[in-house]
PDB file of N, CA and C in Angstrom:
ATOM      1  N   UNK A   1      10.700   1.380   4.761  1.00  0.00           N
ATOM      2  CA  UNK A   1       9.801   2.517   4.789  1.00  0.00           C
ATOM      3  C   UNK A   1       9.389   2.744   6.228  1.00  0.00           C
ATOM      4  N   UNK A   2       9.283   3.895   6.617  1.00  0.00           N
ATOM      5  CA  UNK A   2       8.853   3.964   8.061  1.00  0.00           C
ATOM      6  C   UNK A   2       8.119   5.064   8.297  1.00  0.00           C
ATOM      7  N   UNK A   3       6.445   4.337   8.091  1.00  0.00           N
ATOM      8  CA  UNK A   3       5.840   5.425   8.183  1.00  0.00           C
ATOM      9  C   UNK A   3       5.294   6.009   9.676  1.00  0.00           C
ATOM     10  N   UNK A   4       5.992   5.828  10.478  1.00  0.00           N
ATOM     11  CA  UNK A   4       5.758   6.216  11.762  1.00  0.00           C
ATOM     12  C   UNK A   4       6.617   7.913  11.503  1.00  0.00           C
ATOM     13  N   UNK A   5       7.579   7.903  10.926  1.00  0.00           N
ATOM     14  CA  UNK A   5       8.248   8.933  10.203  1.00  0.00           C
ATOM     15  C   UNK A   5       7.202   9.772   9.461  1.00  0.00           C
ATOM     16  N   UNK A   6       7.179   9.524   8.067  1.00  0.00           N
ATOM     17  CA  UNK A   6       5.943  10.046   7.847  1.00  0.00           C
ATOM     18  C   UNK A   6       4.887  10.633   8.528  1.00  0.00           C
ATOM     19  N   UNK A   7       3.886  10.034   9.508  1.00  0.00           N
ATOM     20  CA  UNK A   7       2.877  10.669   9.923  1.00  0.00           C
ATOM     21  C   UNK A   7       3.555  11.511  10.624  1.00  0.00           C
ATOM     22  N   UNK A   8       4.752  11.761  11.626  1.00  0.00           N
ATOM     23  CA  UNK A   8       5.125  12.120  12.629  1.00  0.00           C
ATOM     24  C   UNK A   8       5.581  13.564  11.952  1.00  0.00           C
ATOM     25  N   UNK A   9       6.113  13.470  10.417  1.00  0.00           N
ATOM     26  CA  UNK A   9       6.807  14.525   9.624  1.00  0.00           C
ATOM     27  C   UNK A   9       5.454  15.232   9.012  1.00  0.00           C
ATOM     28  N   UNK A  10       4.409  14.784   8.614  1.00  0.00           N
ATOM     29  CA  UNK A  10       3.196  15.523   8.664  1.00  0.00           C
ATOM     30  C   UNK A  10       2.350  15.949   9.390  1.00  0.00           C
ATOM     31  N   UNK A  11       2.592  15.634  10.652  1.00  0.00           N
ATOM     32  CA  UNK A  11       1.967  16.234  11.961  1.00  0.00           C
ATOM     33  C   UNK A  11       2.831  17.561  12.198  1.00  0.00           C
ATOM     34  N   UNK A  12       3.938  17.648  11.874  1.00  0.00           N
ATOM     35  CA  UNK A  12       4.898  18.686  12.179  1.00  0.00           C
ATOM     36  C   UNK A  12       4.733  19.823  10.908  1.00  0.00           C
ATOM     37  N   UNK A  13       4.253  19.405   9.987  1.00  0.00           N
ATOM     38  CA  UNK A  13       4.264  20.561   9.238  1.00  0.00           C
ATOM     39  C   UNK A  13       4.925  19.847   7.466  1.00  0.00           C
ATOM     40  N   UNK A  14       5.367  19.203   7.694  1.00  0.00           N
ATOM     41  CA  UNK A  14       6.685  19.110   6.620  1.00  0.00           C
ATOM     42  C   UNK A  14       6.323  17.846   5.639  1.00  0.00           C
ATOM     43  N   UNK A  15       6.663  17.513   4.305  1.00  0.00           N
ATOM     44  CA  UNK A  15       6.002  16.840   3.271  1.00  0.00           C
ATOM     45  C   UNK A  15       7.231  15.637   3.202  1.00  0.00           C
ATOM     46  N   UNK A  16       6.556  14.628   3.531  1.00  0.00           N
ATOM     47  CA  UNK A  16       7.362  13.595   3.559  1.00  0.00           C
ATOM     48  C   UNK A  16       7.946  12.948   1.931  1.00  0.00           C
ATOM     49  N   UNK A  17       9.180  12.749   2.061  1.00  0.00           N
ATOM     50  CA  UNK A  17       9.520  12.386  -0.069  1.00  0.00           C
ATOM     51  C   UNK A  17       9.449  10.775   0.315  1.00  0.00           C
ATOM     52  N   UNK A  18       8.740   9.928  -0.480  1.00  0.00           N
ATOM     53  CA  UNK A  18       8.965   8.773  -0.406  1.00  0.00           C
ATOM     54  C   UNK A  18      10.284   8.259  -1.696  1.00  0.00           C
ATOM     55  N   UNK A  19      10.961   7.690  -1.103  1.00  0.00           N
ATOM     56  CA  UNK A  19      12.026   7.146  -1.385  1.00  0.00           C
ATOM     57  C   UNK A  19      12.324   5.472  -1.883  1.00  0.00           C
ATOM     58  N   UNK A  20      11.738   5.026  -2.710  1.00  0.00           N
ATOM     59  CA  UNK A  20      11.828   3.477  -2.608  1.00  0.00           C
ATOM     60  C   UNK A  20      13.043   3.115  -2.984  1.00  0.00           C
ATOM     61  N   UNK A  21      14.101   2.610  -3.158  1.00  0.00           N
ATOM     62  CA  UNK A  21      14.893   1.993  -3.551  1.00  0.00           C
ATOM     63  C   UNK A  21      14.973   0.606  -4.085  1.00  0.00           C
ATOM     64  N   UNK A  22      14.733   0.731  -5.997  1.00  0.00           N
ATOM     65  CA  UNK A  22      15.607  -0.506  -6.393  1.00  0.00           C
ATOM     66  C   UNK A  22      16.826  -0.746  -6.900  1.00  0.00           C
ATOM     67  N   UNK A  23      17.523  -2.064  -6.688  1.00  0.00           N
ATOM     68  CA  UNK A  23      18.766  -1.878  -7.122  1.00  0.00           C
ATOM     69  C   UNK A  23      19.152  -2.257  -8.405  1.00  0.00           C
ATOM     70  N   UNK A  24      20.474  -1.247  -9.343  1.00  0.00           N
ATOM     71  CA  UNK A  24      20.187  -1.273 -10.371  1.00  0.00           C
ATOM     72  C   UNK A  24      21.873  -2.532 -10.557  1.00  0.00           C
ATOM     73  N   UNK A  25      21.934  -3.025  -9.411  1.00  0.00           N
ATOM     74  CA  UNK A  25      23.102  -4.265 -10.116  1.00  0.00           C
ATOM     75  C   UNK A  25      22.689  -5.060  -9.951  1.00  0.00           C
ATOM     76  N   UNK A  26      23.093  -6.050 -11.373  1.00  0.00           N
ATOM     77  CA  UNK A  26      23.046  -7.154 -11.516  1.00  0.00           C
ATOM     78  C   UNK A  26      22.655  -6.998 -13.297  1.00  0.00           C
ATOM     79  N   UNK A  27      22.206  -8.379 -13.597  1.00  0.00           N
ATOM     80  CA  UNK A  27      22.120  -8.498 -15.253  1.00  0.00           C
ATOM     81  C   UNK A  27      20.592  -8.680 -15.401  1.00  0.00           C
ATOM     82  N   UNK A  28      19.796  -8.367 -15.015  1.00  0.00           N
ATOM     83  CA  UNK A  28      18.401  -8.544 -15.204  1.00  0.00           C
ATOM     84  C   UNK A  28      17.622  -7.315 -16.185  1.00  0.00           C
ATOM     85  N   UNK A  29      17.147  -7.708 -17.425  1.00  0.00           N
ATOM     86  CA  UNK A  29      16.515  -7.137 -18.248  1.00  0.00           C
ATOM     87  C   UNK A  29      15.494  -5.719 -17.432  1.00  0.00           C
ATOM     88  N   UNK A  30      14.883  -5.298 -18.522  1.00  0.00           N
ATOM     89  CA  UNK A  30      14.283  -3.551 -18.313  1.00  0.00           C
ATOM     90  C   UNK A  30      12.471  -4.689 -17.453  1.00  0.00           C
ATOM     91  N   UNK A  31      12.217  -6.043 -17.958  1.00  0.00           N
ATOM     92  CA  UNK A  31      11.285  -6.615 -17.999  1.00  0.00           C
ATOM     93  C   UNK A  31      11.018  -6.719 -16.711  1.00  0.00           C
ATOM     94  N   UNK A  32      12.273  -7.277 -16.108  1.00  0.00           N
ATOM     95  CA  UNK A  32      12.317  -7.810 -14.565  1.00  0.00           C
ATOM     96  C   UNK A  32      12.274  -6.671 -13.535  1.00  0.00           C
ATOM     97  N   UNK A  33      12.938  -5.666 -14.137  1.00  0.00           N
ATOM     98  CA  UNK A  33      13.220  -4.422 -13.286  1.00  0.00           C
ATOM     99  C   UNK A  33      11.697  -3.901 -12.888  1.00  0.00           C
ATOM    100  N   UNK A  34      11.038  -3.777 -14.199  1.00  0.00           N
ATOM    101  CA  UNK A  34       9.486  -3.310 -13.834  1.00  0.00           C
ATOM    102  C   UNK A  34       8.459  -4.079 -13.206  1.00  0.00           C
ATOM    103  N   UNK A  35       8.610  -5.080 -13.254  1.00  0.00           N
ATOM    104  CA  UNK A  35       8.049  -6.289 -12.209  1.00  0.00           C
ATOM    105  C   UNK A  35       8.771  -5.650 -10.745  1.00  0.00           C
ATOM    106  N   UNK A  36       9.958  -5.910 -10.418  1.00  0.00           N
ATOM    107  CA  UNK A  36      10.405  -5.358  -8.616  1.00  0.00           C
ATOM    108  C   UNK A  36       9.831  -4.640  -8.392  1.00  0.00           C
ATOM    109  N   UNK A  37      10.004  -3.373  -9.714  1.00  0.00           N
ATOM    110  CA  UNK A  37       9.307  -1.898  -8.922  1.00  0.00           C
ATOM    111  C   UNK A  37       8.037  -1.788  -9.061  1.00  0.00           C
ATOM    112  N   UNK A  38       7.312  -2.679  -9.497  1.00  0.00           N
ATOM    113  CA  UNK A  38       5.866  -2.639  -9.482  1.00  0.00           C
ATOM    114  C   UNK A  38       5.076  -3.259  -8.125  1.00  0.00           C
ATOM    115  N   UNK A  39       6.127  -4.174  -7.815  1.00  0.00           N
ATOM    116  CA  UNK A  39       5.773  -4.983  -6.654  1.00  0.00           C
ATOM    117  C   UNK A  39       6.344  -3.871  -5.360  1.00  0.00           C
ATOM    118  N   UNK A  40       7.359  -3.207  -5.501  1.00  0.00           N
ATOM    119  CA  UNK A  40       8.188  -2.445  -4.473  1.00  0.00           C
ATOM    120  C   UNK A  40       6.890  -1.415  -3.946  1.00  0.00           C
ATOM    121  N   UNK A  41       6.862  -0.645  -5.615  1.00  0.00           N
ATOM    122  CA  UNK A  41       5.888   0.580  -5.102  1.00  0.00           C
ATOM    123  C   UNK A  41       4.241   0.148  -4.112  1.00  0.00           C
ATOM    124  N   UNK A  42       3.867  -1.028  -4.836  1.00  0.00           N
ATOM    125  CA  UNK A  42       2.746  -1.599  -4.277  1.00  0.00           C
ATOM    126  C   UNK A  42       2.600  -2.019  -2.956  1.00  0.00           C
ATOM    127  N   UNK A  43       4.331  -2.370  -2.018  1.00  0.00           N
ATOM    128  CA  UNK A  43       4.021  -2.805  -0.766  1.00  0.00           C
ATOM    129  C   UNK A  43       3.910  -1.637  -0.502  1.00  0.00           C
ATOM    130  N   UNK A  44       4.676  -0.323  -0.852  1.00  0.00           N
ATOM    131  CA  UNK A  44       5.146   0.641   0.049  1.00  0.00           C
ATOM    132  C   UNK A  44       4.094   1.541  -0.100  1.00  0.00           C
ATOM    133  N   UNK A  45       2.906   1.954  -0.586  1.00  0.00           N
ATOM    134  CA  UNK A  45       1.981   2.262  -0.857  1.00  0.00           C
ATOM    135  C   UNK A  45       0.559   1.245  -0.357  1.00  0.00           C
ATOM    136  N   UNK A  46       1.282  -0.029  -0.023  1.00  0.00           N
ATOM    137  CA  UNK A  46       0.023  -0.473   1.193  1.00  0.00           C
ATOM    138  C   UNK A  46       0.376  -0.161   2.393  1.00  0.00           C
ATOM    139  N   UNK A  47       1.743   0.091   2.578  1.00  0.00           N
ATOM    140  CA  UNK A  47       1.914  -0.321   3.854  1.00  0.00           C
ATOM    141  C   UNK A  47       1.690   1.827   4.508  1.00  0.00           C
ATOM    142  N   UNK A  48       1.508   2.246   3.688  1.00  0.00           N
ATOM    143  CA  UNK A  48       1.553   3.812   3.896  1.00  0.00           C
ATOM    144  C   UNK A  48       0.242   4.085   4.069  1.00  0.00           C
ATOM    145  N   UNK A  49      -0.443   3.468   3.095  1.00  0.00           N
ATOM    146  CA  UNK A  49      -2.281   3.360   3.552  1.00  0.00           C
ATOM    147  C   UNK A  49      -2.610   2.393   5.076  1.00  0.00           C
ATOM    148  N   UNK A  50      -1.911   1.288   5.417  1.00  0.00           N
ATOM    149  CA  UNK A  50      -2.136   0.856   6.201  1.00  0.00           C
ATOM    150  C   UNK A  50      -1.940   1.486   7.597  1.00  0.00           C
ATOM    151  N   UNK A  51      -1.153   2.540   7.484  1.00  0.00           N
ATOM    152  CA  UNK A  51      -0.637   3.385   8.618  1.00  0.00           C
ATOM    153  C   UNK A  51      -1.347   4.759   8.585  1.00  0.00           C
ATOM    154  N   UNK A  52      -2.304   4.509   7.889  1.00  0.00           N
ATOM    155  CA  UNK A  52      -2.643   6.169   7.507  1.00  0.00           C
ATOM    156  C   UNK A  52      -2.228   7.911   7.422  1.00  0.00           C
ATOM    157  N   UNK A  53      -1.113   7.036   6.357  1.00  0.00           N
ATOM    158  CA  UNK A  53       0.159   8.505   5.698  1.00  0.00           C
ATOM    159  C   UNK A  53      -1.094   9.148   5.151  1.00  0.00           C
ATOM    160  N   UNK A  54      -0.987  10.202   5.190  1.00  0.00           N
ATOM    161  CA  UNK A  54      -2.006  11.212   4.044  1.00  0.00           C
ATOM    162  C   UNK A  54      -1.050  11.593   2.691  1.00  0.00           C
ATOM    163  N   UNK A  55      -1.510  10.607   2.072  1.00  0.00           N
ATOM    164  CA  UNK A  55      -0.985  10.645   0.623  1.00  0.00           C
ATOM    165  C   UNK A  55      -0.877  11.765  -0.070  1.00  0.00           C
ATOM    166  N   UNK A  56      -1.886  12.608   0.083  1.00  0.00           N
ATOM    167  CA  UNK A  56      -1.906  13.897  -0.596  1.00  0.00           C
ATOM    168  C   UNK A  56      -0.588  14.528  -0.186  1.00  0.00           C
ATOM    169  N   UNK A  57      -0.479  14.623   1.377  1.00  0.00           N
ATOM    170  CA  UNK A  57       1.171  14.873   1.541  1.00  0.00           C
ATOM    171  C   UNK A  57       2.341  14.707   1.465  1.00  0.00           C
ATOM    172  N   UNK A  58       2.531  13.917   1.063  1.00  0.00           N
ATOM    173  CA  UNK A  58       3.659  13.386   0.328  1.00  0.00           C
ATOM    174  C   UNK A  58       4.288  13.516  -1.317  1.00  0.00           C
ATOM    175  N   UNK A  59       5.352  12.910  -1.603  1.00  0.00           N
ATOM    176  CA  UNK A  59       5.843  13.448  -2.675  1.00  0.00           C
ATOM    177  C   UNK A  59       6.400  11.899  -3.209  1.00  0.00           C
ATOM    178  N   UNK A  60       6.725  11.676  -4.019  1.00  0.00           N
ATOM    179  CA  UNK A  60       7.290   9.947  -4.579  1.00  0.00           C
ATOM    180  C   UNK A  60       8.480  10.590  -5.648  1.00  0.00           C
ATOM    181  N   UNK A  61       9.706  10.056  -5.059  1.00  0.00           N
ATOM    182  CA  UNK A  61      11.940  10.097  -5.395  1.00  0.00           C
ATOM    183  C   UNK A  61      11.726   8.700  -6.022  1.00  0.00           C
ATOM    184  N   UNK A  62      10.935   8.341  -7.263  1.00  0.00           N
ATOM    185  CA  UNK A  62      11.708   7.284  -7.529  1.00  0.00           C
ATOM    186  C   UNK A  62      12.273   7.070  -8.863  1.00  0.00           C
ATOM    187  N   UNK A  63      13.169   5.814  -9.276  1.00  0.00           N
ATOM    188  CA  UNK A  63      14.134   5.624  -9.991  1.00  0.00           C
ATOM    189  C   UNK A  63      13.543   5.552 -11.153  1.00  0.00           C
ATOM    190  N   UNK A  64      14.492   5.623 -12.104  1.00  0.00           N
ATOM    191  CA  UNK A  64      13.729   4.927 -13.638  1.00  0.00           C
ATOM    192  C   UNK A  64      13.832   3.692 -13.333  1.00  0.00           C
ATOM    193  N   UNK A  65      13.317   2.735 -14.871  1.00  0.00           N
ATOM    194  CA  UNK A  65      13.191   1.484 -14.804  1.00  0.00           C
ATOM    195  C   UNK A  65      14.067   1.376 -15.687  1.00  0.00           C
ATOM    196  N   UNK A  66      14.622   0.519 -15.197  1.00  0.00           N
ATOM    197  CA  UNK A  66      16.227   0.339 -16.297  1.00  0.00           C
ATOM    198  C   UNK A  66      16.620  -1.253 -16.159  1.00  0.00           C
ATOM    199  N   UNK A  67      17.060  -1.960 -17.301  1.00  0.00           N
ATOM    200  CA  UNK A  67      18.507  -2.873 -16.909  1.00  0.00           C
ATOM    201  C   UNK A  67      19.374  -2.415 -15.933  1.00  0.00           C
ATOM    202  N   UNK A  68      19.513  -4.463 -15.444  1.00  0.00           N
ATOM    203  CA  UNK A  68      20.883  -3.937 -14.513  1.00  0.00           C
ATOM    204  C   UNK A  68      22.560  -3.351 -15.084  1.00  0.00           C
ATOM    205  N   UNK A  69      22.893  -2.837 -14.363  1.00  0.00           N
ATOM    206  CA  UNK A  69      24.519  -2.583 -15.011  1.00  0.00           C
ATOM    207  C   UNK A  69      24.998  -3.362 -15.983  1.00  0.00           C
ATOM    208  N   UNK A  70      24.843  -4.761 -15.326  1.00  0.00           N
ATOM    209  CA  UNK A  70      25.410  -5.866 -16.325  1.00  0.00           C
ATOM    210  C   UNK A  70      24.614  -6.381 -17.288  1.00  0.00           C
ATOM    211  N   UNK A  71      23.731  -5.903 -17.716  1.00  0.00           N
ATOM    212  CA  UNK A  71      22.471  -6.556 -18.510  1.00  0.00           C
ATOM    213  C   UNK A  71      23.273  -6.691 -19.816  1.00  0.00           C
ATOM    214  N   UNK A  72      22.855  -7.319 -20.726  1.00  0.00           N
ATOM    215  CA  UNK A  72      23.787  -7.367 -22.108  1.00  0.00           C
ATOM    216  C   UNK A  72      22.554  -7.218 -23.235  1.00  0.00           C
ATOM    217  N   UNK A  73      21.417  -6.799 -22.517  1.00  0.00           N
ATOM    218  CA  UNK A  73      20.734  -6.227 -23.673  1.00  0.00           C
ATOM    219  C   UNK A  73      20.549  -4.712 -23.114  1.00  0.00           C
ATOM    220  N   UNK A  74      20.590  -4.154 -24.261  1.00  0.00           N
ATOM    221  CA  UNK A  74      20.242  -2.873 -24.436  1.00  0.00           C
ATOM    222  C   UNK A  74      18.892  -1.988 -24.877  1.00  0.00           C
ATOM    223  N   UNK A  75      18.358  -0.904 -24.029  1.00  0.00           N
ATOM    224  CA  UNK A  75      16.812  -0.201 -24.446  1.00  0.00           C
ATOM    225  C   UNK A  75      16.824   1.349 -24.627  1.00  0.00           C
ATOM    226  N   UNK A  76      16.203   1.420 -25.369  1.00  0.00           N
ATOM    227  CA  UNK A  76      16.691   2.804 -25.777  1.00  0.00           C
ATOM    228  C   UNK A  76      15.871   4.023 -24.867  1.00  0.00           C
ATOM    229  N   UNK A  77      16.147   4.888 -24.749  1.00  0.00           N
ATOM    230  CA  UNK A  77      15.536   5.881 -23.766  1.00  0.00           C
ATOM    231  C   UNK A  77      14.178   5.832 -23.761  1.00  0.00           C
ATOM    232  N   UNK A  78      13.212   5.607 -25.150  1.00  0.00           N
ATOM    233  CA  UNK A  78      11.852   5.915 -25.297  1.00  0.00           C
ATOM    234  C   UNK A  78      11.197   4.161 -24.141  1.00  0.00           C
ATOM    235  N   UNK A  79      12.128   3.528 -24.399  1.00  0.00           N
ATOM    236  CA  UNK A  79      11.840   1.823 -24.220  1.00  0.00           C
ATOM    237  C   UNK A  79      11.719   2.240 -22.198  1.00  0.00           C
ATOM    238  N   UNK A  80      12.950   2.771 -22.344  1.00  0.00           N
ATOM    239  CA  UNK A  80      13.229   3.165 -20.562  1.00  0.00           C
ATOM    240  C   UNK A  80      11.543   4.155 -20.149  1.00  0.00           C
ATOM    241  N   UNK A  81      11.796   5.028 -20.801  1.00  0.00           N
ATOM    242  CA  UNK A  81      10.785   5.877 -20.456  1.00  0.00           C
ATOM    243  C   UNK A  81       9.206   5.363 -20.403  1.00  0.00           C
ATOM    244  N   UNK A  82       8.712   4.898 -21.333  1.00  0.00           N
ATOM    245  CA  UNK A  82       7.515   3.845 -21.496  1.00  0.00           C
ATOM    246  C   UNK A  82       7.364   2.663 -20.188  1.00  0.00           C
ATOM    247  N   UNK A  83       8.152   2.073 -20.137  1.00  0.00           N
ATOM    248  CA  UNK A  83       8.667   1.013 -19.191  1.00  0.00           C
ATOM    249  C   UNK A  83       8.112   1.916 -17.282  1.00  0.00           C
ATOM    250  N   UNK A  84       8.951   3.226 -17.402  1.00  0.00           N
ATOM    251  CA  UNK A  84       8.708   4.207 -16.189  1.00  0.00           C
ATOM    252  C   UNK A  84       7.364   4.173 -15.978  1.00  0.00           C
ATOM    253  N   UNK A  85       6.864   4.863 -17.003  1.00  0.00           N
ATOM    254  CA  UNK A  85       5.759   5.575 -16.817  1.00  0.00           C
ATOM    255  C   UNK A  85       4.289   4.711 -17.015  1.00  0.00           C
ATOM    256  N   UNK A  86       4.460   3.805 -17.533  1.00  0.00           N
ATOM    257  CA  UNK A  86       3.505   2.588 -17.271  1.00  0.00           C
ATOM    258  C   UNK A  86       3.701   1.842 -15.672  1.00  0.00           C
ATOM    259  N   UNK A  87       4.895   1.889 -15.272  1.00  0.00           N
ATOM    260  CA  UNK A  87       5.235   1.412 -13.951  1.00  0.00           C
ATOM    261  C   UNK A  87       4.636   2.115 -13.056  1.00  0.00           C
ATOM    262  N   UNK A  88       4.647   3.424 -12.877  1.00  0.00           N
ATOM    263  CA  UNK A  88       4.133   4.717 -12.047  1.00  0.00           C
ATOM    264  C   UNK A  88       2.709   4.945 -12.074  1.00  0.00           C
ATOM    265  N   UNK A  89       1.642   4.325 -13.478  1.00  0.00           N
ATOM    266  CA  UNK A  89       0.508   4.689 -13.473  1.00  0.00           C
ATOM    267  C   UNK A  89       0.179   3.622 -13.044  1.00  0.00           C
ATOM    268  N   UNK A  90       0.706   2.393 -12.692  1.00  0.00           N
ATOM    269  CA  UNK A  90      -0.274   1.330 -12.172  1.00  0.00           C
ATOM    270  C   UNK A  90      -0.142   1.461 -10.319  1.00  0.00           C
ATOM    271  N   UNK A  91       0.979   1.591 -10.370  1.00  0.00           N
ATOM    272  CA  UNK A  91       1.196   1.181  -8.695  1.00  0.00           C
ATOM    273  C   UNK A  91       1.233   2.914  -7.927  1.00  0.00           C
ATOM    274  N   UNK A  92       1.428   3.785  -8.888  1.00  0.00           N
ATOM    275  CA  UNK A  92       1.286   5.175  -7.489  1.00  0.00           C
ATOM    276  C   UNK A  92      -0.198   5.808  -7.569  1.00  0.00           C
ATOM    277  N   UNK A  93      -0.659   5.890  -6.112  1.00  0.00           N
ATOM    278  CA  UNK A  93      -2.451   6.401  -6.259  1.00  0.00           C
ATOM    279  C   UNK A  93      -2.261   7.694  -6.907  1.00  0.00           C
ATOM    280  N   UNK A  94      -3.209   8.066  -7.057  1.00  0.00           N
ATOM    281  CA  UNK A  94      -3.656   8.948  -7.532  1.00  0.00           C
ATOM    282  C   UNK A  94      -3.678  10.248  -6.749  1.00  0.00           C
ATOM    283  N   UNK A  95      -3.536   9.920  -5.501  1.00  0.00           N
ATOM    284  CA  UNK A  95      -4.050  11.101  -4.300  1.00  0.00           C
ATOM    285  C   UNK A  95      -1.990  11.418  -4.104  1.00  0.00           C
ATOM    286  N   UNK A  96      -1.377  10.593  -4.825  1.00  0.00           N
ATOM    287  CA  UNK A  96       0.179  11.270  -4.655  1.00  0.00           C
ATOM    288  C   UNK A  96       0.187  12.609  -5.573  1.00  0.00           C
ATOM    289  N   UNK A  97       0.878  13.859  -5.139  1.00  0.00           N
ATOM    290  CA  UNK A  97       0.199  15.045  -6.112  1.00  0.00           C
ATOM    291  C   UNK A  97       1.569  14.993  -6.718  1.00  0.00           C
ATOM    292  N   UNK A  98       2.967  14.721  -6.612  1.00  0.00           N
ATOM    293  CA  UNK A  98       4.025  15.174  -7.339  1.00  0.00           C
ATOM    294  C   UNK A  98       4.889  13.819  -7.390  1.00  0.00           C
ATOM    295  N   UNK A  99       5.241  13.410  -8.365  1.00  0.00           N
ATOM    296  CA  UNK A  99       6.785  12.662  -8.486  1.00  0.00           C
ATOM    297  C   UNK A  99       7.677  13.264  -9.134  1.00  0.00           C
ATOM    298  N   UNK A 100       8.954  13.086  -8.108  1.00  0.00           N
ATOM    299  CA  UNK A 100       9.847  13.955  -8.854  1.00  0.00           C
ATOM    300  C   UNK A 100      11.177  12.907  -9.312  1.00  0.00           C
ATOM    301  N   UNK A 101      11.860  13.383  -9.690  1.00  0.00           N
ATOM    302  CA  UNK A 101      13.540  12.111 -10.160  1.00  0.00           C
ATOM    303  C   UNK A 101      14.496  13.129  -9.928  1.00  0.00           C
ATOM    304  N   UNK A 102      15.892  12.386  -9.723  1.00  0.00           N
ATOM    305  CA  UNK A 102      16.650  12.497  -9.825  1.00  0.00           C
ATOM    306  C   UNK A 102      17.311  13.422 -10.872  1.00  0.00           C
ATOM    307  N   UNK A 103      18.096  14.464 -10.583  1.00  0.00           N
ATOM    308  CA  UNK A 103      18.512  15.036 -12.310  1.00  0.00           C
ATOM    309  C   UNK A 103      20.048  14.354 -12.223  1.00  0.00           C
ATOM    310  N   UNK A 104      20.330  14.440 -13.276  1.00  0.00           N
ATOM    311  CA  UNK A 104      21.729  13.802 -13.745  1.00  0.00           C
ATOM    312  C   UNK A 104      23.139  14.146 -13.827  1.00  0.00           C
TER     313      UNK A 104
END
């Protein structure tokens, strides 16, 4: 994350998308996945307050919460979706005004 970017892209005018990236290989359950990204969103959201990003300006690109590729259990969309959106209400503030995803 580099919020020297950020402030520098909101000093200029322009709405920075935060981007976290987790990765979706390997065999690790929907369980584990929401643990990373709970921990992911939480550094990257201290470390954006710690630099003083203006949150309101910004926008949050992030992934669903899913099994890895290789996982050998299976969750059904509502399981995925629940899993998301419990993930997103704990760790993104409140002062973020939009998350958007990926379309398919």
């Amino acid at each position: 994350m580099d919020e020297y970017f950020n402030n520098t892209s909101q000093s200029c005018g322009l709405v920075p998308i935060v981007e976290p990236e987790v990765s979706q290989d390997g065999d690790h359950d929907l369980e584990e996945c929401q643990r990373i990204t709970e921990k992911v969103l939480a550094t990257v959201y201290k470390a954006l307050n710690d630099h003083h990003v203006y949150l309101e300006g910004t926008l949050l690109k992030p992934s669903m919460v899913t099994a890895g590729k290789n996982s050998t259990k299976k969750y059904s969309v509502e399981q995925v979706a629940r899993a998301t959106v419990v993930t997103l209400r704990r760790t993104v503030p409140t002062a973020v005004p939009g998350i958007m995803f990926l379309s398919v």
